[in-house]
C-alpha atoms as a PDB file:
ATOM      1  CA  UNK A   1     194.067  72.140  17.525  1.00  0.00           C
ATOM      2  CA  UNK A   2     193.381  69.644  20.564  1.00  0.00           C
ATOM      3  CA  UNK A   3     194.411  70.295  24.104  1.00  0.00           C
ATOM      4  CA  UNK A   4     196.804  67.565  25.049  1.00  0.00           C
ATOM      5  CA  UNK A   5     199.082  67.102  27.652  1.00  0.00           C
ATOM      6  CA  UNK A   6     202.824  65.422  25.881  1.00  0.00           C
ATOM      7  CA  UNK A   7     205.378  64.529  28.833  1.00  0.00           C
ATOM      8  CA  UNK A   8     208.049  64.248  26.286  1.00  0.00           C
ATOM      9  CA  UNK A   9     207.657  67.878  25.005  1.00  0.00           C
ATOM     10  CA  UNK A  10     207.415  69.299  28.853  1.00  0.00           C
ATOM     11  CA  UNK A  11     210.684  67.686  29.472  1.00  0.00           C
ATOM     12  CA  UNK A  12     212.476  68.807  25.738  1.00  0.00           C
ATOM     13  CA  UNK A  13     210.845  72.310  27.346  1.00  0.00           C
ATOM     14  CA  UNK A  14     212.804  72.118  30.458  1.00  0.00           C
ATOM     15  CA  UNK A  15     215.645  71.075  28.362  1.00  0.00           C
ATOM     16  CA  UNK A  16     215.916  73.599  26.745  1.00  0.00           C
ATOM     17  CA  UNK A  17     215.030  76.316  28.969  1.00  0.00           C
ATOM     18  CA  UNK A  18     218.185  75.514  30.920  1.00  0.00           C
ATOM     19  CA  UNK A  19     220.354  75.659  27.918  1.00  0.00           C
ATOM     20  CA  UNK A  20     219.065  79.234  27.578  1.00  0.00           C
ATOM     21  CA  UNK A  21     219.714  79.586  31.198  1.00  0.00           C
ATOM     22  CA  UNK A  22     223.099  78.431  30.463  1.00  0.00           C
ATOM     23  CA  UNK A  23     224.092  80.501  27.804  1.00  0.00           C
ATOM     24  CA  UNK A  24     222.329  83.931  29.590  1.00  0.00           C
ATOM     25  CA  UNK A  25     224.389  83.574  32.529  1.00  0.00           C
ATOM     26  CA  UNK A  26     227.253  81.723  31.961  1.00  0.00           C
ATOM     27  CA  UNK A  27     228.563  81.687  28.670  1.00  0.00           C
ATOM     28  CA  UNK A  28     227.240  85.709  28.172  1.00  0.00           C
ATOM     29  CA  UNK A  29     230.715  86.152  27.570  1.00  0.00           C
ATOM     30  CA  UNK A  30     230.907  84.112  24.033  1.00  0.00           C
ATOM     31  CA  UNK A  31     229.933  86.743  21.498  1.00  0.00           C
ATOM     32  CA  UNK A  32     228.197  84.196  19.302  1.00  0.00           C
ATOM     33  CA  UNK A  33     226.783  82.010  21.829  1.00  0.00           C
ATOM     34  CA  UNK A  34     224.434  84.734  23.330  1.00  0.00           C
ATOM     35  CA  UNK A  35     224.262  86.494  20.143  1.00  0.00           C
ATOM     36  CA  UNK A  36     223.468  84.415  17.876  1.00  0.00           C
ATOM     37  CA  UNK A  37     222.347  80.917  19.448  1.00  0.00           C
ATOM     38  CA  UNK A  38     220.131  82.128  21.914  1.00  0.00           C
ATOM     39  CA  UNK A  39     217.885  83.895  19.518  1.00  0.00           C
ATOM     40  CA  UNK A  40     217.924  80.434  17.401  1.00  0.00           C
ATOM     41  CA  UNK A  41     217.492  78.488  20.255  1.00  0.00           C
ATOM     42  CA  UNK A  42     214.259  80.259  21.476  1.00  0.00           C
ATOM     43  CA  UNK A  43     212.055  79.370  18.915  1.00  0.00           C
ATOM     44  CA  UNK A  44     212.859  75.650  19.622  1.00  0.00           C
ATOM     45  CA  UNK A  45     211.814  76.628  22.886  1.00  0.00           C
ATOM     46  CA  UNK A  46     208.684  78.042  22.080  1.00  0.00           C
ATOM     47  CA  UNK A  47     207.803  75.037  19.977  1.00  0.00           C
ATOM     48  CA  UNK A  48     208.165  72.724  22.374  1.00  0.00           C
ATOM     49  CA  UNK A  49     206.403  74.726  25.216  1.00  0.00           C
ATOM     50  CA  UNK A  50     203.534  74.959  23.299  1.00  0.00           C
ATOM     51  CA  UNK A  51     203.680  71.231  21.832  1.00  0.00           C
ATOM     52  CA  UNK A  52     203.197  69.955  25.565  1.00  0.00           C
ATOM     53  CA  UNK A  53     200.179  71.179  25.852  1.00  0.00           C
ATOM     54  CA  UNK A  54     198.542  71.301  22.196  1.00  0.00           C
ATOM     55  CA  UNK A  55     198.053  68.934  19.864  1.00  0.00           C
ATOM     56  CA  UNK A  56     198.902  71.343  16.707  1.00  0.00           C
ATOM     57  CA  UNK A  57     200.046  71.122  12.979  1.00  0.00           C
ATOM     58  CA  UNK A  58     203.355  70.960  13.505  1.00  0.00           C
ATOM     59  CA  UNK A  59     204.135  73.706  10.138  1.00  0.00           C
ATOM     60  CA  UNK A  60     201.368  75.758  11.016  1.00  0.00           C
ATOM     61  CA  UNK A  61     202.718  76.104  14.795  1.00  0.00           C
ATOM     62  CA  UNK A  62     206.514  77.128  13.395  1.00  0.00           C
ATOM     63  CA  UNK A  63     204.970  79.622  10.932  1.00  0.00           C
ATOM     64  CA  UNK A  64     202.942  80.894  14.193  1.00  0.00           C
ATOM     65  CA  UNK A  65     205.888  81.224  16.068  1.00  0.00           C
ATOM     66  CA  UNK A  66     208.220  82.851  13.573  1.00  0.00           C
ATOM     67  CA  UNK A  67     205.248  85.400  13.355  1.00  0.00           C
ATOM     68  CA  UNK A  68     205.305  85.582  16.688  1.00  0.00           C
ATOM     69  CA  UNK A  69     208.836  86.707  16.895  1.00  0.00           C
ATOM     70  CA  UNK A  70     209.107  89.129  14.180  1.00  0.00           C
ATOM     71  CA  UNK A  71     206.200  90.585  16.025  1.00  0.00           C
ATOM     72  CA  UNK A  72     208.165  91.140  19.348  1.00  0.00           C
ATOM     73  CA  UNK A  73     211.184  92.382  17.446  1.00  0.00           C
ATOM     74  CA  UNK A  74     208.843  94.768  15.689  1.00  0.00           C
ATOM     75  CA  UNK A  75     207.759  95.368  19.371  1.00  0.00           C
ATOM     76  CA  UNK A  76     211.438  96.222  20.729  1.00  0.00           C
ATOM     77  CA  UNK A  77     211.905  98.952  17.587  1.00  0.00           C
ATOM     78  CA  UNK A  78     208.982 100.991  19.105  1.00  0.00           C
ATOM     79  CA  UNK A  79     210.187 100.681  22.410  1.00  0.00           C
ATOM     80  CA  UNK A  80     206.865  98.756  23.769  1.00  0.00           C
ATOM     81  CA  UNK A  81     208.390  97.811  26.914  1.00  0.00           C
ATOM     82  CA  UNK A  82     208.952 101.015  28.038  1.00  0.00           C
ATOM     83  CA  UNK A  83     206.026 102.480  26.699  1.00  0.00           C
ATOM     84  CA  UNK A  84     204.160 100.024  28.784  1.00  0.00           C
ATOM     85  CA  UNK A  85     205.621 101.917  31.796  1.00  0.00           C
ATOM     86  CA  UNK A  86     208.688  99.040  32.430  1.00  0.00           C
ATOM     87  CA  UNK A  87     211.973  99.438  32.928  1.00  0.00           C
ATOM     88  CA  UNK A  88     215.691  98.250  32.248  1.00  0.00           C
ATOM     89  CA  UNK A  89     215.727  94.939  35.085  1.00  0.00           C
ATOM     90  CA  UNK A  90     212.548  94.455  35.082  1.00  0.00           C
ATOM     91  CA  UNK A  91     211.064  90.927  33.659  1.00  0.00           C
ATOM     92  CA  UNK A  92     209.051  92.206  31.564  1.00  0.00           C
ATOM     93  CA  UNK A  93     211.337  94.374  30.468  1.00  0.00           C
ATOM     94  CA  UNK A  94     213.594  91.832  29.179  1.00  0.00           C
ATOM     95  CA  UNK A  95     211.250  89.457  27.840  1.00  0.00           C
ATOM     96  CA  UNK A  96     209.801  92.002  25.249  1.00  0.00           C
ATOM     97  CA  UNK A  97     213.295  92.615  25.014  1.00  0.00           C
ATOM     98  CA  UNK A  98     214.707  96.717  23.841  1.00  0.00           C
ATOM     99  CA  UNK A  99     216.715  96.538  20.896  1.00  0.00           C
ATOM    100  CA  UNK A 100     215.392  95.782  17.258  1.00  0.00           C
ATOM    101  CA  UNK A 101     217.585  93.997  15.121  1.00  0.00           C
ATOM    102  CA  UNK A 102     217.431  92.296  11.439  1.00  0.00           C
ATOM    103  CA  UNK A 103     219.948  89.839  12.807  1.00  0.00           C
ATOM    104  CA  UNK A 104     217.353  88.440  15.454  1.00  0.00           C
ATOM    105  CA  UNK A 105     214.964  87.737  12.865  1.00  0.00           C
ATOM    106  CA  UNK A 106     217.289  85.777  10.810  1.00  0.00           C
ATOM    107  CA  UNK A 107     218.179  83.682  13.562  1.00  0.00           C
ATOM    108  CA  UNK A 108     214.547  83.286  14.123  1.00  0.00           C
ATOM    109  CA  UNK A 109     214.119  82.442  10.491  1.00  0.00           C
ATOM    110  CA  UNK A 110     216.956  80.074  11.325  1.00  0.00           C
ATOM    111  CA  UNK A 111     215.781  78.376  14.513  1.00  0.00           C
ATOM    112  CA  UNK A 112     212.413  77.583  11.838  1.00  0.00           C
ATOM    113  CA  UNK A 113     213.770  76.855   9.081  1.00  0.00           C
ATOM    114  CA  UNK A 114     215.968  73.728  11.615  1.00  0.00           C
ATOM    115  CA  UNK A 115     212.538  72.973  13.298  1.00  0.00           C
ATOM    116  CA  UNK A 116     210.819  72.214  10.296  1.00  0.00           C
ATOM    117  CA  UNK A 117     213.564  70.261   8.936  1.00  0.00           C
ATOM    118  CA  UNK A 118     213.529  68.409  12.252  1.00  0.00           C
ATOM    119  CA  UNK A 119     209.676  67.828  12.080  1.00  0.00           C
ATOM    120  CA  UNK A 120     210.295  66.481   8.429  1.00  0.00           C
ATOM    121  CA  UNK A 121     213.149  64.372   9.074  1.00  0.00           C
ATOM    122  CA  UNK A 122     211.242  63.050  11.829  1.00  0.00           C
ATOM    123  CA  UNK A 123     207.731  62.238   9.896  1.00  0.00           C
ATOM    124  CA  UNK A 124     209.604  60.347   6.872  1.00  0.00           C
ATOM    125  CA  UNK A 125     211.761  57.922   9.834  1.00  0.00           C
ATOM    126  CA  UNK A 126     208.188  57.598  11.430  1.00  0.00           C
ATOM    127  CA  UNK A 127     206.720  57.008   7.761  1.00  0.00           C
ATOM    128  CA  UNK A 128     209.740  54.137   6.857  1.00  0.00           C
ATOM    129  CA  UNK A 129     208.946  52.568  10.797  1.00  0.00           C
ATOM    130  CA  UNK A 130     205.849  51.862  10.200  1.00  0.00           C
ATOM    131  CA  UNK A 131     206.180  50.420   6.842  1.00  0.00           C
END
């Protein structure tokens, strides 16, 4: 792991991040959408976020991450976030998150299982470029 600065994964970051914006605010309405496709889409953003600023296996760093957010889910079924003295509205609050549910790890699972496909798609058109 090497500290390095990637402009192109700051600005997939930002991407992203708005999409989540997007689908928190306005389409909270579509069932799916915020059910579902946030909780996939959030490991993408993770990934990214921490790919502009590391230089990292890119396997190793989707394992981390899934890891990661089974460990937060894990977090919401013992009611960490209001253990830790915060409460519903507050930030930090809803970034731990207060509701444990199977379903959010498989779309975890299912946000990693598309990034590593991604990555390996990726490597083998980077592989037949530079032949």
């Amino acid at each position: 792991m090497e500290f390095k600065f990637s402009l192109k994964y700051l600005l997939l970051t930002i991407f992203i991040f708005l999409i989540e914006v997007l689908i928190a605010t306005k389409l909270a309405d579509i069932f799916f959408v915020r059910a579902y496709l946030g909780d996939v889409i959030v490991v993408m953003l993770l990934y990214t976020f921490v790919k502009s600023f590391v230089k990292i296996n890119s396997e190793k760093l989707i394992l981390g991450i899934f890891v990661f957010s089974c460990l937060v889910e894990f977090a919401q079924y013992f009611t960490v976030a209001e253990k830790l003295g915060f409460r519903p509205g507050d930030l930090m609050y809803t970034v731990i998150g207060n509701s444990f549910s199977w379903i959010d790890i498989l779309c975890y699972g299912a946000g990693c299982i598309l990034l590593y496909l991604f990555v390996k798609l990726n490597l083998k058109k980077e592989e037949e470029l530079s032949l």
